[in-house]
C-alpha atoms as a PDB file:
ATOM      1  CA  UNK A   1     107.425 241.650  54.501  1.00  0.00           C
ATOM      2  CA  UNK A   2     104.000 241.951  52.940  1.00  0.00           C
ATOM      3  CA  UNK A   3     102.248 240.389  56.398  1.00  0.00           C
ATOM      4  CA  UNK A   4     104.597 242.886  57.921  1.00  0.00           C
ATOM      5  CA  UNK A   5     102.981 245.934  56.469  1.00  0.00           C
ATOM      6  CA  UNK A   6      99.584 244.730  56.659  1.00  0.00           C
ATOM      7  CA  UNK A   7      99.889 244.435  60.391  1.00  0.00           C
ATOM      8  CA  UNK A   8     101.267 248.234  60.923  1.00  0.00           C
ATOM      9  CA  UNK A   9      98.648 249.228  59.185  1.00  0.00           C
ATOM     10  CA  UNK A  10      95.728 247.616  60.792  1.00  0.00           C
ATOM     11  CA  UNK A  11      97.426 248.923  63.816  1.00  0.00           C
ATOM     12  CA  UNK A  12      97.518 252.606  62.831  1.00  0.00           C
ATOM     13  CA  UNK A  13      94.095 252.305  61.670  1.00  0.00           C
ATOM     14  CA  UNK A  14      93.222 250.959  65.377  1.00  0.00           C
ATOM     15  CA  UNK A  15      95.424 253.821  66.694  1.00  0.00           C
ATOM     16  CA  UNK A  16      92.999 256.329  64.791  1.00  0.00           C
ATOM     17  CA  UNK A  17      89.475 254.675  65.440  1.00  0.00           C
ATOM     18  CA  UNK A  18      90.612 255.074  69.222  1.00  0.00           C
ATOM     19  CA  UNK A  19      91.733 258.205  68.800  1.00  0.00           C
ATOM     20  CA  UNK A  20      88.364 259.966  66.957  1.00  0.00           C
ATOM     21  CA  UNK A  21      86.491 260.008  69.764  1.00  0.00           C
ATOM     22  CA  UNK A  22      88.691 262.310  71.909  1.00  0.00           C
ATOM     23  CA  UNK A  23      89.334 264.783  68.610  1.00  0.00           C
ATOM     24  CA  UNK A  24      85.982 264.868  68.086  1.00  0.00           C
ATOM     25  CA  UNK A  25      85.071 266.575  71.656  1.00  0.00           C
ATOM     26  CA  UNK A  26      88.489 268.464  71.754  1.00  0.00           C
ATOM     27  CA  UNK A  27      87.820 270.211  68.656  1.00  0.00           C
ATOM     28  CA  UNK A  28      83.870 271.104  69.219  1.00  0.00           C
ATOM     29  CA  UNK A  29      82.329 268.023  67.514  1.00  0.00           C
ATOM     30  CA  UNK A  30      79.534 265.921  68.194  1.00  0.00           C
ATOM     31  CA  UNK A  31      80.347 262.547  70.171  1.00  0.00           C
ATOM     32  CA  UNK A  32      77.291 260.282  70.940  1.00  0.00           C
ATOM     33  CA  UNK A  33      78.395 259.282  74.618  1.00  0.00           C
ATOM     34  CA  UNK A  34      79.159 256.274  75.522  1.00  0.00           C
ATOM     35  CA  UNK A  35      78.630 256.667  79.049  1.00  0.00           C
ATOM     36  CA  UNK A  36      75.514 256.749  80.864  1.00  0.00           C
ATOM     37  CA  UNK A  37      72.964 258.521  82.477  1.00  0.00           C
ATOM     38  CA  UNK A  38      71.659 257.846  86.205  1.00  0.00           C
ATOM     39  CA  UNK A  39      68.071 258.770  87.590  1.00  0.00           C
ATOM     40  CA  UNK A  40      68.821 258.377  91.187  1.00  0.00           C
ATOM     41  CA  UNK A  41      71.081 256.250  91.152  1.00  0.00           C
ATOM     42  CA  UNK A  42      69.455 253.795  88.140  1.00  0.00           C
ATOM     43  CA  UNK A  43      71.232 253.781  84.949  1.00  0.00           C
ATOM     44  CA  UNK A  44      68.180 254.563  82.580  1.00  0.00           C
ATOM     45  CA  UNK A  45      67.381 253.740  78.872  1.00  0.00           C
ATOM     46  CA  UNK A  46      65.846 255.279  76.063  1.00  0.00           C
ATOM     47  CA  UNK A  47      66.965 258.567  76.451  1.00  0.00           C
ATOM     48  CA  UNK A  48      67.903 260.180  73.255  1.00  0.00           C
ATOM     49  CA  UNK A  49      71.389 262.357  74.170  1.00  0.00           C
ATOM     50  CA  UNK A  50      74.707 263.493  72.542  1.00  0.00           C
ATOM     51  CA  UNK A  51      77.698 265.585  73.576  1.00  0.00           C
ATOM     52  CA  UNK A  52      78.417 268.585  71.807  1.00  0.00           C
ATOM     53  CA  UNK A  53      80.851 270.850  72.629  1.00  0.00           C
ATOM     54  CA  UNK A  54      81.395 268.661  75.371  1.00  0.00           C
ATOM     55  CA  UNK A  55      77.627 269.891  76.859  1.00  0.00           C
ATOM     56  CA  UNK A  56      75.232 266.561  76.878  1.00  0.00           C
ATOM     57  CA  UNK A  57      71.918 267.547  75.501  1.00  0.00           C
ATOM     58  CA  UNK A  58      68.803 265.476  75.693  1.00  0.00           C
ATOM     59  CA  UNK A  59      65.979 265.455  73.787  1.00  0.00           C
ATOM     60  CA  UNK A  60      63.248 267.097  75.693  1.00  0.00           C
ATOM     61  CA  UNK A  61      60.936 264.153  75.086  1.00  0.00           C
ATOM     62  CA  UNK A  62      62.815 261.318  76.595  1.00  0.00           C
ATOM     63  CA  UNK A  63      63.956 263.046  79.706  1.00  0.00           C
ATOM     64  CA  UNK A  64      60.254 263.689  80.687  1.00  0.00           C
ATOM     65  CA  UNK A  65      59.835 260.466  80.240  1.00  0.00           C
ATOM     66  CA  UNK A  66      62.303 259.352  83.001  1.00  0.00           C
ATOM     67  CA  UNK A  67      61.736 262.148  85.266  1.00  0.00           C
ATOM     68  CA  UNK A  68      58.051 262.911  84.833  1.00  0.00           C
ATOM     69  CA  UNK A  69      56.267 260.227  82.537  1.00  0.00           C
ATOM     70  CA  UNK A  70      52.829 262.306  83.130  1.00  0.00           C
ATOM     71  CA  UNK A  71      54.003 265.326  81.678  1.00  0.00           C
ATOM     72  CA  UNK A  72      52.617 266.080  78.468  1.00  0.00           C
ATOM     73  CA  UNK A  73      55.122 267.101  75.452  1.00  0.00           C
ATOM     74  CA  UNK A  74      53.795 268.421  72.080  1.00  0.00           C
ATOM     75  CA  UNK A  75      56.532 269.135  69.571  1.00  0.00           C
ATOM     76  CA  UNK A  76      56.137 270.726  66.490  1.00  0.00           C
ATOM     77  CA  UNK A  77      58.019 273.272  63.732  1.00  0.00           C
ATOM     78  CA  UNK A  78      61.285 273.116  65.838  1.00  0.00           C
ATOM     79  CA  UNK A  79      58.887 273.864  68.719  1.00  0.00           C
ATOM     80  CA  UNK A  80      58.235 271.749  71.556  1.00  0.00           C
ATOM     81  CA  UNK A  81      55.784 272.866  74.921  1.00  0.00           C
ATOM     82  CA  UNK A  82      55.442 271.018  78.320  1.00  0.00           C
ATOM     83  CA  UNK A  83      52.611 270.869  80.572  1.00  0.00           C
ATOM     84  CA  UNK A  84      53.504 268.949  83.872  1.00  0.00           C
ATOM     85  CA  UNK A  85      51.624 268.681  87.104  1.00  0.00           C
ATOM     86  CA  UNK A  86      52.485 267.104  90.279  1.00  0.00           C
ATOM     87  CA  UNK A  87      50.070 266.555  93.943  1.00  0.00           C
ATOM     88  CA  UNK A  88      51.630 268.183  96.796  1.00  0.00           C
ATOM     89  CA  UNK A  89      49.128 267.505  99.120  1.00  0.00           C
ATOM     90  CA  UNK A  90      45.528 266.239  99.875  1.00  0.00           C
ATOM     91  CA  UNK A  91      43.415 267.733 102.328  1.00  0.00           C
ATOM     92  CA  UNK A  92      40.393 265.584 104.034  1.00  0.00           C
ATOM     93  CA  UNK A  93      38.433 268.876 104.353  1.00  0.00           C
ATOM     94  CA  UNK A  94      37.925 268.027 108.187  1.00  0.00           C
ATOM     95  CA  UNK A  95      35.930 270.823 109.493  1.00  0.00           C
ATOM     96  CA  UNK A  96      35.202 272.836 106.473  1.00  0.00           C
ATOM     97  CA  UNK A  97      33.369 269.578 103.942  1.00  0.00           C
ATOM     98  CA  UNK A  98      35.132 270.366 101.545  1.00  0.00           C
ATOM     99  CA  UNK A  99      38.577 268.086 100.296  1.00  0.00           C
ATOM    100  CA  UNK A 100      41.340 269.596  98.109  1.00  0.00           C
ATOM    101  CA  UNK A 101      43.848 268.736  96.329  1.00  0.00           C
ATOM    102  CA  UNK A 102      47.245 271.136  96.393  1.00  0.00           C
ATOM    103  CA  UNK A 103      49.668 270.751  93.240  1.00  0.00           C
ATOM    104  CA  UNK A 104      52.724 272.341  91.530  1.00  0.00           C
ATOM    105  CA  UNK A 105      52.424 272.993  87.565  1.00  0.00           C
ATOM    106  CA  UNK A 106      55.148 273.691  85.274  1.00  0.00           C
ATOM    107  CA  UNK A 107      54.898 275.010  81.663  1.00  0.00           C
ATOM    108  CA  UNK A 108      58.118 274.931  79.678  1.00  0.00           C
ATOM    109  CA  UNK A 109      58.955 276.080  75.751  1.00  0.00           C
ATOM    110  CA  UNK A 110      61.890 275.536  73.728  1.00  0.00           C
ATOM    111  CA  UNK A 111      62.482 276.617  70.350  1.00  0.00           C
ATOM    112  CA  UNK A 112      65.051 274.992  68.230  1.00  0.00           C
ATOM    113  CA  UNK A 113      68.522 277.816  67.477  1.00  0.00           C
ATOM    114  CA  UNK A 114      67.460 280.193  70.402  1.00  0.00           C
ATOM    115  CA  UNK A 115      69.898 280.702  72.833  1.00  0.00           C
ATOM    116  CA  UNK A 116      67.250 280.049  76.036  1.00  0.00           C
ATOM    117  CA  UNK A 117      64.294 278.062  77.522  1.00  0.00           C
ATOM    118  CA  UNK A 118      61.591 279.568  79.121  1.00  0.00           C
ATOM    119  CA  UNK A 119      60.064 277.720  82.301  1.00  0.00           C
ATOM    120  CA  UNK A 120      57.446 278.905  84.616  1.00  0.00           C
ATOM    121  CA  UNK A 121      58.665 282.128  82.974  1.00  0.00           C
ATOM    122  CA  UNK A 122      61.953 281.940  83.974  1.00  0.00           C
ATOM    123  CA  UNK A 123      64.835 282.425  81.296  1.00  0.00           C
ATOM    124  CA  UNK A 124      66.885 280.195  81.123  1.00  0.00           C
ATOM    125  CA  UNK A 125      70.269 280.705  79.328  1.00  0.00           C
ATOM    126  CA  UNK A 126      71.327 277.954  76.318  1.00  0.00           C
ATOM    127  CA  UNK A 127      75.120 279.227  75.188  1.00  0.00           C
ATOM    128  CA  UNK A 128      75.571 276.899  72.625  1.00  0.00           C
ATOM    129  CA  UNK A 129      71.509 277.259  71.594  1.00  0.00           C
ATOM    130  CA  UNK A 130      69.012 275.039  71.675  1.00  0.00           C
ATOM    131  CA  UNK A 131      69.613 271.749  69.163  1.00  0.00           C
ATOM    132  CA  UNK A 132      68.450 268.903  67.302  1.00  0.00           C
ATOM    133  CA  UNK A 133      69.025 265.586  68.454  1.00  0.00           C
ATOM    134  CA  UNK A 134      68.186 262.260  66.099  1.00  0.00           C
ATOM    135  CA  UNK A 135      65.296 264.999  65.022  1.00  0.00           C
ATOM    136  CA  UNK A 136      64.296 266.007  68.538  1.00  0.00           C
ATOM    137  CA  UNK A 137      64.382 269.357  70.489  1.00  0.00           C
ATOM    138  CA  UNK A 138      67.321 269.070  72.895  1.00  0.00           C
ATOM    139  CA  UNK A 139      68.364 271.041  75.886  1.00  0.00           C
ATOM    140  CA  UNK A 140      71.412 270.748  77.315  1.00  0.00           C
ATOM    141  CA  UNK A 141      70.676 268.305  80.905  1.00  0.00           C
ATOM    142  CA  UNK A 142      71.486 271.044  83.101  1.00  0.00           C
ATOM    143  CA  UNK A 143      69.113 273.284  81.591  1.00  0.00           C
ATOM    144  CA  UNK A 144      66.570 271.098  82.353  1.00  0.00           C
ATOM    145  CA  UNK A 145      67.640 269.626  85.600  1.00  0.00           C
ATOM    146  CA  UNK A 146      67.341 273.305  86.731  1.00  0.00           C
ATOM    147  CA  UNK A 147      63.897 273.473  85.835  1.00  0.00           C
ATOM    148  CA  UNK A 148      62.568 270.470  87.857  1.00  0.00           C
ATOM    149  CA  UNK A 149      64.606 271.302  90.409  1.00  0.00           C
ATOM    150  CA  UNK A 150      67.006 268.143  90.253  1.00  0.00           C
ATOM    151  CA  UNK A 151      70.436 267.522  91.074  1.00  0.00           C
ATOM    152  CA  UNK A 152      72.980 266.917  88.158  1.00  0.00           C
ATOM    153  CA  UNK A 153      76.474 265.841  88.482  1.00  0.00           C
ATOM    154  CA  UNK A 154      78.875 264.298  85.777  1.00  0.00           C
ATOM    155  CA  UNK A 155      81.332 261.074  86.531  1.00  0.00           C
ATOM    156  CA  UNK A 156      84.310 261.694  84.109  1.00  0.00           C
ATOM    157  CA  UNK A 157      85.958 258.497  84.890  1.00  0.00           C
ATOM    158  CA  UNK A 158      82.813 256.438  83.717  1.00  0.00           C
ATOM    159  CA  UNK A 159      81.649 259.457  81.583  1.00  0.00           C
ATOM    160  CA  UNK A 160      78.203 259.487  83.086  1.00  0.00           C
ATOM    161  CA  UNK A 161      75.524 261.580  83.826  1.00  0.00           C
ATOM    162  CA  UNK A 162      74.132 261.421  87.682  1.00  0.00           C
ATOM    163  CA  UNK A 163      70.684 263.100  88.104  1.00  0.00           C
ATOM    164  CA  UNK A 164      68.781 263.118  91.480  1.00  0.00           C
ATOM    165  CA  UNK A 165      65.935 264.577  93.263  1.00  0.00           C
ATOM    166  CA  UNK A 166      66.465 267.026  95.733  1.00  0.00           C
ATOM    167  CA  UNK A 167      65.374 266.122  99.198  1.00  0.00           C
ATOM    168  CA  UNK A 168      62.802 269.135 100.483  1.00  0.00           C
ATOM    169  CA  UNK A 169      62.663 271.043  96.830  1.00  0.00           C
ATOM    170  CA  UNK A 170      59.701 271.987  95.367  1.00  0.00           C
ATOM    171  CA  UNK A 171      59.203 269.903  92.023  1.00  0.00           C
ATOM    172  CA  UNK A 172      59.733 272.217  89.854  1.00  0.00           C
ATOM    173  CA  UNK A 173      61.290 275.854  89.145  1.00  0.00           C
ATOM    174  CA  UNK A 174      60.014 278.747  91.231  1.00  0.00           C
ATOM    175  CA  UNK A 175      57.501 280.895  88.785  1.00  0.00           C
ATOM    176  CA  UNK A 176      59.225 284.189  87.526  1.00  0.00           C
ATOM    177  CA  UNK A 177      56.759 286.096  88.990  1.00  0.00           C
ATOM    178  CA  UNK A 178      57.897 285.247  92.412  1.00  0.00           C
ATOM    179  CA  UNK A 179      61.815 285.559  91.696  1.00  0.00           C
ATOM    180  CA  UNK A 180      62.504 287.803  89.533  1.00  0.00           C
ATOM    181  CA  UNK A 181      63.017 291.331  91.987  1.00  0.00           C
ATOM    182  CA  UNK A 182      60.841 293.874  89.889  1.00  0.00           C
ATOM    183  CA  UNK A 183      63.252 296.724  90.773  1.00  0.00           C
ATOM    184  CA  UNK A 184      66.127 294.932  89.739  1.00  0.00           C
ATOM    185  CA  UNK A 185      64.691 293.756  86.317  1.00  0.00           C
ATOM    186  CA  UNK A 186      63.486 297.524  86.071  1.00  0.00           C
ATOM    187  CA  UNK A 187      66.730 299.042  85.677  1.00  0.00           C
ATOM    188  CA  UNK A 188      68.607 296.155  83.720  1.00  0.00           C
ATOM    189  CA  UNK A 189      66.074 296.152  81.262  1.00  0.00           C
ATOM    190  CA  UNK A 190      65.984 300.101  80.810  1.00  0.00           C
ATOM    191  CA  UNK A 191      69.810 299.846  81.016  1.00  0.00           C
ATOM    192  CA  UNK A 192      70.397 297.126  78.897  1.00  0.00           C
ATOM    193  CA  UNK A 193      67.901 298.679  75.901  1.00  0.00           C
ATOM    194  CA  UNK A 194      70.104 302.014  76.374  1.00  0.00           C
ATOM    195  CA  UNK A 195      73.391 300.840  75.849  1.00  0.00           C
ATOM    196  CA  UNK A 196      72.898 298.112  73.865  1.00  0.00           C
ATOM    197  CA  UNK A 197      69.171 297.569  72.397  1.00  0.00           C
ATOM    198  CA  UNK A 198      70.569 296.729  68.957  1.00  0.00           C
ATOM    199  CA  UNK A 199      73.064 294.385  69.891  1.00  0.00           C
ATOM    200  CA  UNK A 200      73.317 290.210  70.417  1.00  0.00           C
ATOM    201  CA  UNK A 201      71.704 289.391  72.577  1.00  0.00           C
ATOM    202  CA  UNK A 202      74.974 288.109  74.365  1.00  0.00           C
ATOM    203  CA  UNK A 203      76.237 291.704  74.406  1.00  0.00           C
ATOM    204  CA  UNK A 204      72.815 292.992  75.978  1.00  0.00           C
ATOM    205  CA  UNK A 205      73.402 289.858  78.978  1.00  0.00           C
ATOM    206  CA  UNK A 206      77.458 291.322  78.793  1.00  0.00           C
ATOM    207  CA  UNK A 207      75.779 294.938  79.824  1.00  0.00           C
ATOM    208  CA  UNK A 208      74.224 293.658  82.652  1.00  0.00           C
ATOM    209  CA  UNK A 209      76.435 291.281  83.867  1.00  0.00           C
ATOM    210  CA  UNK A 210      78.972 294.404  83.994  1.00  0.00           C
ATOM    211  CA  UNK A 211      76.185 296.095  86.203  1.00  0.00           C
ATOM    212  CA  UNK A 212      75.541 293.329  88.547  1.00  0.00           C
ATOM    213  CA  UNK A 213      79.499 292.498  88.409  1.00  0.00           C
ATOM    214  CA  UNK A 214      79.594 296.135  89.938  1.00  0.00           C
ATOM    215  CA  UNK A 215      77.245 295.674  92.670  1.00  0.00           C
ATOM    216  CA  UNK A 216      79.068 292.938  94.093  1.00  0.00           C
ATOM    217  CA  UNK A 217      82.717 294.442  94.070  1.00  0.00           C
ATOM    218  CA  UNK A 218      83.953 296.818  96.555  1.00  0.00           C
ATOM    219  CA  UNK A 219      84.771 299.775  94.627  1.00  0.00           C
ATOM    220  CA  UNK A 220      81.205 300.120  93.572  1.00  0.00           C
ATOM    221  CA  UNK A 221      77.918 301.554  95.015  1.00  0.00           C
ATOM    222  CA  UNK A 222      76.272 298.240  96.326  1.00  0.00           C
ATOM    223  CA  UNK A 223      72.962 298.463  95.006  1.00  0.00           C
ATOM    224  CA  UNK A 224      71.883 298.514  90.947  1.00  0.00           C
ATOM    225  CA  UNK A 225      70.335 302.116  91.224  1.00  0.00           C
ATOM    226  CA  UNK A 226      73.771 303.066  93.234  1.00  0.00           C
ATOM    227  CA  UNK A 227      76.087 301.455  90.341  1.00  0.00           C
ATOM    228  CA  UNK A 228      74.045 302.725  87.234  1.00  0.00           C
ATOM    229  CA  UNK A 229      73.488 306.384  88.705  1.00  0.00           C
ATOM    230  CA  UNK A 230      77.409 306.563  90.201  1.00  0.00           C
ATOM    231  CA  UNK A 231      78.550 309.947  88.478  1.00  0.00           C
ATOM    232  CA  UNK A 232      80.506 309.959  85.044  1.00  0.00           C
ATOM    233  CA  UNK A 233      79.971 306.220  84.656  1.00  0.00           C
ATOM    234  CA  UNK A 234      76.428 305.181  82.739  1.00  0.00           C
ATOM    235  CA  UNK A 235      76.263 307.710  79.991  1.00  0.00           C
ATOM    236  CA  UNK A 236      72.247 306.828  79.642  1.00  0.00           C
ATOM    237  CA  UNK A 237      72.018 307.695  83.148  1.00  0.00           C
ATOM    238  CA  UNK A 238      72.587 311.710  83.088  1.00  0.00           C
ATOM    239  CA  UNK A 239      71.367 311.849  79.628  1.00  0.00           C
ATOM    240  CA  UNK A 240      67.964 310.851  80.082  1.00  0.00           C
ATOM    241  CA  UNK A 241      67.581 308.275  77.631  1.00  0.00           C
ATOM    242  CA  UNK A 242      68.062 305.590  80.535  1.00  0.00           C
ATOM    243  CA  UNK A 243      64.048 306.420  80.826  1.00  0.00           C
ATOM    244  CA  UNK A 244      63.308 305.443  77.529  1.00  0.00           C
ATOM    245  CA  UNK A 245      60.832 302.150  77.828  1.00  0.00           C
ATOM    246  CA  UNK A 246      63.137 298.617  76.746  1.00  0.00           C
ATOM    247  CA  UNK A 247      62.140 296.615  74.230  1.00  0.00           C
ATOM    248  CA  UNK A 248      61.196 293.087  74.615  1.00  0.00           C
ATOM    249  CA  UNK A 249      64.836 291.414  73.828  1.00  0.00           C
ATOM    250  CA  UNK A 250      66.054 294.064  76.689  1.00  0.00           C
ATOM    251  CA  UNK A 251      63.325 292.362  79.256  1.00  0.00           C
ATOM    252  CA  UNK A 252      65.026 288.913  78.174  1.00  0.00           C
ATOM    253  CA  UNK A 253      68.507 289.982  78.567  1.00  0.00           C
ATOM    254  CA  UNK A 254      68.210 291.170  82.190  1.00  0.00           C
ATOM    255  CA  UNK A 255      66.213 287.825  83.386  1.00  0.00           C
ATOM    256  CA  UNK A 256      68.685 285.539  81.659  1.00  0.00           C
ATOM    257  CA  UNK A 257      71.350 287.736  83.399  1.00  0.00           C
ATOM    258  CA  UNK A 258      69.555 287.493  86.349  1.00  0.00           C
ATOM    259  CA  UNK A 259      69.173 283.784  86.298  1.00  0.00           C
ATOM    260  CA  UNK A 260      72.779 283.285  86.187  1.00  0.00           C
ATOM    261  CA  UNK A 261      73.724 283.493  82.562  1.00  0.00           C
ATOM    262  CA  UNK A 262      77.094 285.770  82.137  1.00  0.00           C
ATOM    263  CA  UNK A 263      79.034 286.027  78.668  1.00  0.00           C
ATOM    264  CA  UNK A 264      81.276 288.625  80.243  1.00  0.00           C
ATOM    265  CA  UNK A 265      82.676 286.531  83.044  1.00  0.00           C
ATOM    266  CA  UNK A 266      84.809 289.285  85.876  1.00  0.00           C
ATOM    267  CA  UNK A 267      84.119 292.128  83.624  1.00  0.00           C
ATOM    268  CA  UNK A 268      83.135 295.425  85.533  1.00  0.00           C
ATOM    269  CA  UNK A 269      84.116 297.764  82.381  1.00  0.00           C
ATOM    270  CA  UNK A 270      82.289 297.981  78.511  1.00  0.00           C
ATOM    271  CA  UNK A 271      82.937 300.354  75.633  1.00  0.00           C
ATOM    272  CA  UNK A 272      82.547 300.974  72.141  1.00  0.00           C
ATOM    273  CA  UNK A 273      84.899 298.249  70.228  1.00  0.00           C
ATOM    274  CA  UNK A 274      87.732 299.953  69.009  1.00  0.00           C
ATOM    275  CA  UNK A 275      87.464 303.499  70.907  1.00  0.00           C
ATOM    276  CA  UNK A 276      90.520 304.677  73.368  1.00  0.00           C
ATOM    277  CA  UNK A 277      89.082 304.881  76.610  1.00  0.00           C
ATOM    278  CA  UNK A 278      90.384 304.728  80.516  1.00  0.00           C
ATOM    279  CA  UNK A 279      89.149 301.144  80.333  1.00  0.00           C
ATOM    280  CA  UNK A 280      90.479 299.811  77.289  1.00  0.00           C
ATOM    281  CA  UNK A 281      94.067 301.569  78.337  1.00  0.00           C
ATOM    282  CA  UNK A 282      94.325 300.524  81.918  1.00  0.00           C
ATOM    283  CA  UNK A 283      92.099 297.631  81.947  1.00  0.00           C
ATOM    284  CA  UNK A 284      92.375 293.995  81.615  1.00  0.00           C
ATOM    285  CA  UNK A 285      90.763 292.914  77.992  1.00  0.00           C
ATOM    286  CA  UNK A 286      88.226 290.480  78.432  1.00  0.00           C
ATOM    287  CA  UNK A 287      86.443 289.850  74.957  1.00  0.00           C
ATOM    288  CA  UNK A 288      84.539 292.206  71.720  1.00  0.00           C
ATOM    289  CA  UNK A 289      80.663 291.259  71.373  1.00  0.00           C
ATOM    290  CA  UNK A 290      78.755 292.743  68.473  1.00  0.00           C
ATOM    291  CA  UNK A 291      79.654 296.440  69.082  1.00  0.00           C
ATOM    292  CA  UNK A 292      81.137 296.479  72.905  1.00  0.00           C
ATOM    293  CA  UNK A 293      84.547 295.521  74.069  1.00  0.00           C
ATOM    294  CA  UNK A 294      84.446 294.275  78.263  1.00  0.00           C
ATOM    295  CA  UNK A 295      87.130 294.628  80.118  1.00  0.00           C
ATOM    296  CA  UNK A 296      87.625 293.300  83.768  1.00  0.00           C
END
């Protein structure tokens, strides 16, 4: 009886150590993965990774040493800055003397509990923040597979991590400067800091998401001036105070929004949380941020 009850229990306990894993991911944790990660089609070591909230980050260190071992990384008070370059092109200098070299550059910073990363001076949106990993800054892959233009796919029957160049890209994200539409960041920004200057910064992304949500459904003007100056919609738009100049979190908020972040996924409607409106009555409740309740 006694060898009995020792065996059920070392069998429960195995039932439970197999089990941890899985409730640890299901219920938000932290699960060091057990997979692996693929550069090319290589599984690679030493990277420094960890699933949480079932996003892998990696620390910002070790994937630049996989993916660009010349880059230079300098991290410091929750702080770390990349400098990469990479040779396009060499030119003899046949006819004019002169040789020259043509190259890409890519500066990158990422501060440890802000909700983005900011490359070439792009925004790039972090939901769950940016982390710590075994002491490291950590981004989630994605994040940073965007910004040297790689490929990124995930293998959930071997729970791995496939990254991969992309044949023709450039090597690394297109500057700001060159995509973010100045008219379009214009009136996001100025629309953003009127509706919702003192809010989350996931509430000021929700504003504009709801604006550029508009633009691209039928029953709205089809152009961001159209949608924010559409009569009896944008209270900041007929009152003036849509002029007023945005603060810097506003400027943020509209390039995160308009490099793909969204908090508000499908909603077209926003309103004071709480306050009866033709929205919140006929409208399909989508979530509360800070101060503003979206509806789709």
């Amino acid at each position: 009886m006694k060898k009995r009850v020792v065996n059920l229990l070392l069998a429960i306990l195995t039932i439970v150590s197999l089990a941890l894993p899985v409730y640890a991911v299901s219920t938000g944790g932290t699960e060091t993965h057990r997979g692996s990660i693929y550069w090319n089609g290589v599984a690679v070591s030493g990277l420094e990774y960890e699933f949480i909230n079932n996003v892998c980050y990696v620390t910002v260190g070790s994937f630049l040493s996989v993916v660009d071992p010349e880059a230079m990384v300098e991290e410091e008070n929750g702080t770390v800055t990349v400098s990469a370059a990479t040779v396009t092109n060499v030119t003899d200098g046949a006819g004019s003397g002169e040789a020259g070299v043509e190259s890409e550059t890519l500066t990158l910073t990422a501060s440890a509990g802000i909700s983005y990363v900011v490359a070439n001076g792009r925004y790039l949106y972090v939901s769950g923040g940016v982390r710590l990993v075994k002491g490291s800054i950590a981004v989630p892959v994605r994040v940073l597979a965007k910004a040297f233009n790689l490929t990124v796919n995930y293998e959930a029957a071997t729970k791995s991590v496939l990254l991969g160049e992309q044949e023709g890209a450039s090597a690394y994200l297109i500057p700001g400067y060159a995509f973010y539409n100045n008219d379009t960041l214009y009136w996001l920004a100025h629309i953003i800091h009127a509706e919702s200057g003192n809010q989350p910064l996931e509430g000021m992304i929700g504003v504009a998401n709801v604006v550029m949500n508009r633009v691209a459904h039928r029953s709205f003007p089809n152009t961001i001036y159209g949608v924010l100056f559409q009569r009896n919609q944008f209270t900041p738009a007929y009152s003036g105070s849509i002029y007023r100049a945005p603060n810097e979190r506003s400027y943020i908020a509209a390039k995160l929004a308009m490099d793909g972040a969204n908090t508000v996924s499908g909603a077209l409607f926003f309103n004071r949380a709480g306050m009866s409106s033709y929205a919140a009555r006929t409208k399909t409740y989508i979530t509360t941020i800070g101060g503003h309740a979206f509806y789709g």
